[in-house]
Each structure stands twice: as structure tokens, then as C-alpha cells.
PDB file of N, CA and C in Angstrom:
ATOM      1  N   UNK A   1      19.670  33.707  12.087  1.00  0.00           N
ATOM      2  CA  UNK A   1      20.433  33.066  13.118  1.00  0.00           C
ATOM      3  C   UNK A   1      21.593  32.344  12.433  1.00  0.00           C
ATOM      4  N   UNK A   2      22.537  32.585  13.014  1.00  0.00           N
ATOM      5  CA  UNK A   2      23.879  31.516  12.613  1.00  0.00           C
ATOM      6  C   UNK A   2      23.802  30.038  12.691  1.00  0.00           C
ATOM      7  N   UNK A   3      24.550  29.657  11.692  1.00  0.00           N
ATOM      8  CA  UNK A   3      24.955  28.115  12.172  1.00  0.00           C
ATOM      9  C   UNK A   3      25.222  27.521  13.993  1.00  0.00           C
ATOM     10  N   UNK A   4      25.712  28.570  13.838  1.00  0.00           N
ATOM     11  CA  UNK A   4      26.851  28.258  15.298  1.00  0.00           C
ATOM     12  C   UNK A   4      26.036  28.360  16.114  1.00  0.00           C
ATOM     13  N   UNK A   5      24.937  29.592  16.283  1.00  0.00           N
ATOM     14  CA  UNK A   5      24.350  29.836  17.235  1.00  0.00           C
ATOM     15  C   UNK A   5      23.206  28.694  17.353  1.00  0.00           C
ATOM     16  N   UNK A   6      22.694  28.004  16.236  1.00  0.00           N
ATOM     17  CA  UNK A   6      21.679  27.066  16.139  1.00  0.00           C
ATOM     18  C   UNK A   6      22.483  25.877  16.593  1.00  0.00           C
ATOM     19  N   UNK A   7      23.583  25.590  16.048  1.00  0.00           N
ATOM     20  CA  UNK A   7      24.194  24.487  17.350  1.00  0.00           C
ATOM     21  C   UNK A   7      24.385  24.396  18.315  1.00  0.00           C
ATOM     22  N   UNK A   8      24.381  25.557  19.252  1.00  0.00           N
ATOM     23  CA  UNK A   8      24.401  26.007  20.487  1.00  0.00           C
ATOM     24  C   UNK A   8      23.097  25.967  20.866  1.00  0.00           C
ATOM     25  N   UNK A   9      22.510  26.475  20.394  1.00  0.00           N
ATOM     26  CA  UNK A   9      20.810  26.275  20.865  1.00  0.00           C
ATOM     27  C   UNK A   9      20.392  24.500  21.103  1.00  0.00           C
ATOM     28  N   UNK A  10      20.776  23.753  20.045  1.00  0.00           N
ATOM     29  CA  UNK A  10      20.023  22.380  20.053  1.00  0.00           C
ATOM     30  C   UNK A  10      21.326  21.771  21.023  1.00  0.00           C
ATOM     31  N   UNK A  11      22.524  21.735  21.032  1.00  0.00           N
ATOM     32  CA  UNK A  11      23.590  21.188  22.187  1.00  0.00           C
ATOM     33  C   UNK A  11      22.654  21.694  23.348  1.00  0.00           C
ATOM     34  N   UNK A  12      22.186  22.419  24.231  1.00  0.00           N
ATOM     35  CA  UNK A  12      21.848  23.498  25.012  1.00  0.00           C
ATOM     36  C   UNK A  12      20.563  22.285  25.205  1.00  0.00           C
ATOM     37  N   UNK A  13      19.793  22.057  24.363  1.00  0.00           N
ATOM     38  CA  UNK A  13      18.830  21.446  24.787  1.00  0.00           C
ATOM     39  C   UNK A  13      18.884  19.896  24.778  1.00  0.00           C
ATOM     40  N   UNK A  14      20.051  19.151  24.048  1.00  0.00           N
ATOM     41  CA  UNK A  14      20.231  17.749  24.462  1.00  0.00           C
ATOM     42  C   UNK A  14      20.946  17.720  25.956  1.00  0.00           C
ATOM     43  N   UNK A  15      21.437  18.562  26.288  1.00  0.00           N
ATOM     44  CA  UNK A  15      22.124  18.706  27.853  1.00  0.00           C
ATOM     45  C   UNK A  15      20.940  18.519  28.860  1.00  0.00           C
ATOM     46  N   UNK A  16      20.067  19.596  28.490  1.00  0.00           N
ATOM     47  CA  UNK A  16      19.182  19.838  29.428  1.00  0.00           C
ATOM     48  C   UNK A  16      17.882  18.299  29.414  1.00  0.00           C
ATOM     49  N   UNK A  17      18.149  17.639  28.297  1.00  0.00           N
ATOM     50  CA  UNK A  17      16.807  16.593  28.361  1.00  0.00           C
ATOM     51  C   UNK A  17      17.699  15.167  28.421  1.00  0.00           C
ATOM     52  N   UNK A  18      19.126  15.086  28.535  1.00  0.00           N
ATOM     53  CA  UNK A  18      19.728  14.341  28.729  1.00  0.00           C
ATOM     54  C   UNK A  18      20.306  13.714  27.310  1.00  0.00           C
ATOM     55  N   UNK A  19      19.856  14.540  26.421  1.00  0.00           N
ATOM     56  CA  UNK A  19      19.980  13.550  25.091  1.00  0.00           C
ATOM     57  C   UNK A  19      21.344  13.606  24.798  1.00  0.00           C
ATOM     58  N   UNK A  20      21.775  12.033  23.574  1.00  0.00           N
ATOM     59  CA  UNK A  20      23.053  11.720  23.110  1.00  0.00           C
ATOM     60  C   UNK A  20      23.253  11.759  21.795  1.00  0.00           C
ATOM     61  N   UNK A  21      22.077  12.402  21.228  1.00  0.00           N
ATOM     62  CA  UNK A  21      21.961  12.854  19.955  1.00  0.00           C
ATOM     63  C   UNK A  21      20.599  13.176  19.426  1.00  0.00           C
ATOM     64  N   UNK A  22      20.243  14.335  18.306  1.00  0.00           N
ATOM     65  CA  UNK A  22      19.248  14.968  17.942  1.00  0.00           C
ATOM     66  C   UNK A  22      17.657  14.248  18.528  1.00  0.00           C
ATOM     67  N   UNK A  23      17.951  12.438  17.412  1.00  0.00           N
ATOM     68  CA  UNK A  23      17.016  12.153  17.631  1.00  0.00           C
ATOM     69  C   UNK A  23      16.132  11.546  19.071  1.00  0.00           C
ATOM     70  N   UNK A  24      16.910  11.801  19.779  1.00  0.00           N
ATOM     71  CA  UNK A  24      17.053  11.335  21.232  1.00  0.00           C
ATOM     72  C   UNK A  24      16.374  12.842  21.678  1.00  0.00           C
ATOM     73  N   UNK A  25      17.322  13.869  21.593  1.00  0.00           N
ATOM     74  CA  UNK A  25      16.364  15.445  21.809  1.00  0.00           C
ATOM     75  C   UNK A  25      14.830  15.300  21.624  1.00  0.00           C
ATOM     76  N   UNK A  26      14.213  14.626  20.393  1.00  0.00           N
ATOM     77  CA  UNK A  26      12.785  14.999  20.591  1.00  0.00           C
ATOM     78  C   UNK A  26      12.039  13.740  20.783  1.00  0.00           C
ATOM     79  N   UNK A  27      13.075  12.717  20.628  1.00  0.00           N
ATOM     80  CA  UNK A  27      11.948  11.709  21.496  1.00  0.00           C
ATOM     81  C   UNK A  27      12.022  11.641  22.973  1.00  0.00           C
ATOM     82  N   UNK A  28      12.819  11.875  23.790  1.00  0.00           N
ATOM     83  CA  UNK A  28      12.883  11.827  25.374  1.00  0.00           C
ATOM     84  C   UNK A  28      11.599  11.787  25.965  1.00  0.00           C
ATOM     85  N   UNK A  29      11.511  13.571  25.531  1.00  0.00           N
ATOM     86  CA  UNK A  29      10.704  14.261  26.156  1.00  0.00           C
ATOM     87  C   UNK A  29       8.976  13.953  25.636  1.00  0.00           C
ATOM     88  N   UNK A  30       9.196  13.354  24.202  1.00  0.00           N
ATOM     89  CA  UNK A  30       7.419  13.260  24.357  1.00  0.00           C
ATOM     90  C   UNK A  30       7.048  11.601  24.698  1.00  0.00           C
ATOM     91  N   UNK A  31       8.254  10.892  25.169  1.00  0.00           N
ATOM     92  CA  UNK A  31       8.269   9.713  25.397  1.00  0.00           C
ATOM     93  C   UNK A  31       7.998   9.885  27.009  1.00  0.00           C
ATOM     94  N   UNK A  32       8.343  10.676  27.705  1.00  0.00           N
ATOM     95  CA  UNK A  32       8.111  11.164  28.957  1.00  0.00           C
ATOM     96  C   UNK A  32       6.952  11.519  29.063  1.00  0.00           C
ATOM     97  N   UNK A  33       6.508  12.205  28.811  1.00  0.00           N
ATOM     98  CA  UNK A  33       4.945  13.068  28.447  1.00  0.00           C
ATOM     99  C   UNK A  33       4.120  11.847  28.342  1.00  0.00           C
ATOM    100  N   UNK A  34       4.284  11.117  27.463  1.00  0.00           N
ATOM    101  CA  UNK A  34       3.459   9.471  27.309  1.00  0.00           C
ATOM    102  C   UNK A  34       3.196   9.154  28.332  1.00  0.00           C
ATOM    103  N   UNK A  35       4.079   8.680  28.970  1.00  0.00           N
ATOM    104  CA  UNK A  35       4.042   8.119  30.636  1.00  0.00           C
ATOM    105  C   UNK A  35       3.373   9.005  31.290  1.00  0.00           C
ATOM    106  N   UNK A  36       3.575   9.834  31.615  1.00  0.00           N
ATOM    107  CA  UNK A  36       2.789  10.496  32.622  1.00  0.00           C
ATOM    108  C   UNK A  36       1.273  10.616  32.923  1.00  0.00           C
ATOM    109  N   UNK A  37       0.686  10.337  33.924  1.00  0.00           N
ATOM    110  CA  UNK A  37      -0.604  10.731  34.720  1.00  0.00           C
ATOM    111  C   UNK A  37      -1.172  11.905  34.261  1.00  0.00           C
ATOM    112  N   UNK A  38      -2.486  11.908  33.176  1.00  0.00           N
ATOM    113  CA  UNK A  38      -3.150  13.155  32.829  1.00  0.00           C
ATOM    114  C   UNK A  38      -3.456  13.620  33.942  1.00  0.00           C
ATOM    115  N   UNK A  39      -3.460  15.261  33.624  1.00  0.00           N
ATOM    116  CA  UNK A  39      -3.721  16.417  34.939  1.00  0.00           C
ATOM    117  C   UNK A  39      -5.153  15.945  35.187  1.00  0.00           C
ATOM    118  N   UNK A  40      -5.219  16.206  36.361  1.00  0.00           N
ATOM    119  CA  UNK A  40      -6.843  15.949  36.779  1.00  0.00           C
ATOM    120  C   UNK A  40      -7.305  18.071  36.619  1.00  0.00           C
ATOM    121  N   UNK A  41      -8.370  17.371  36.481  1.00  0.00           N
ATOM    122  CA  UNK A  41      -9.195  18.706  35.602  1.00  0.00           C
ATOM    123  C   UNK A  41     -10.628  18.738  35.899  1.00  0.00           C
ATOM    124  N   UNK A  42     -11.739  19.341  35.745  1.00  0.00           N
ATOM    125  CA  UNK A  42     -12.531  19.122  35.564  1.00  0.00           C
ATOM    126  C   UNK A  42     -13.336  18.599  34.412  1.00  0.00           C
ATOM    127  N   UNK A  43     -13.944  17.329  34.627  1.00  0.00           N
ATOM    128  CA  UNK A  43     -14.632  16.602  33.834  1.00  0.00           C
ATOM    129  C   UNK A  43     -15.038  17.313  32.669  1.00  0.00           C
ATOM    130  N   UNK A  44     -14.821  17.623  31.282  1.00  0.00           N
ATOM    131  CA  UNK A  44     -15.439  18.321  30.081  1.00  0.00           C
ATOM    132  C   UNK A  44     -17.045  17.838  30.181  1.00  0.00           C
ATOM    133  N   UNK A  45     -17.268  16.460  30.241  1.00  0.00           N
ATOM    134  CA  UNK A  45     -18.874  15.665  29.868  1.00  0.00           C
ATOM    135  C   UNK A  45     -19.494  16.308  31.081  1.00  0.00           C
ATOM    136  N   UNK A  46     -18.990  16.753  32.318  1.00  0.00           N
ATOM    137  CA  UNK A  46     -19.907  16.886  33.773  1.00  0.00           C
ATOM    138  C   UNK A  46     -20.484  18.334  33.574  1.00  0.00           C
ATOM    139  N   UNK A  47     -19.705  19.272  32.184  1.00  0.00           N
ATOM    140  CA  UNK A  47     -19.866  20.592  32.691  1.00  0.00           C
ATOM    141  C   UNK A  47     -21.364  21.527  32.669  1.00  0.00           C
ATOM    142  N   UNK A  48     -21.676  22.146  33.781  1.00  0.00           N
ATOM    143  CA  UNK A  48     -23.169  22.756  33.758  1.00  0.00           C
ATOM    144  C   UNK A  48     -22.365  24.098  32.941  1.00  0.00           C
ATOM    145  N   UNK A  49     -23.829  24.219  32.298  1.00  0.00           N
ATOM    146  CA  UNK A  49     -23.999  25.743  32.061  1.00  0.00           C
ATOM    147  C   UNK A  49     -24.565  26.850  32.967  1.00  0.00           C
ATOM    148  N   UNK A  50     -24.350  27.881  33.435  1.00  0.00           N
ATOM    149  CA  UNK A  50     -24.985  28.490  34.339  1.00  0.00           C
ATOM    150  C   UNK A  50     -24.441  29.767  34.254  1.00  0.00           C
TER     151      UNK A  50
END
């Protein structure tokens, strides 16, 4: 892959996550992820075998 094209790729993704620079690119998003409400799921400890 090119230079160019790898700057285009990571520009491409500070746009899309709002970021104002690299290190902003990968903290946003797992700073977001933090916050958020785990998926409800089924209980792992409740599970029958059958």
C-alpha cells in the first residue's frame, strides 16, 4: 500500500469518528464503547446443558 493511500485510509476514518488527530482516531471510539450499556445476552452462569 502507498503512503498516500494509507493517509487516505486513516483521514477517511478521523472524518468518520469525528477525530482531530490520530490519537483522537483510536481513543473516541473505545472511549465510546466504555460508556455504553453491555448487550443483554443470555446469562453464561444460568446456562443448562441439554
Amino acid at each position: 500500500m502507498s503512503e498516500r493511500t494509507c493517509q487516505r485510509h486513516i483521514a477517511g476514518i478521523m472524518r468518520a469518528v469525528g477525530a482531530k488527530s490520530r490519537f483522537q482516531a483510536g481513543y473516541l471510539p473505545s472511549a465510546t464503547a466504555a460508556c455504553r450499556e453491555p448487550e443483554e445476552g443470555p446469562d453464561p452462569r444460568t446456562r443448562v446443558e441439554g
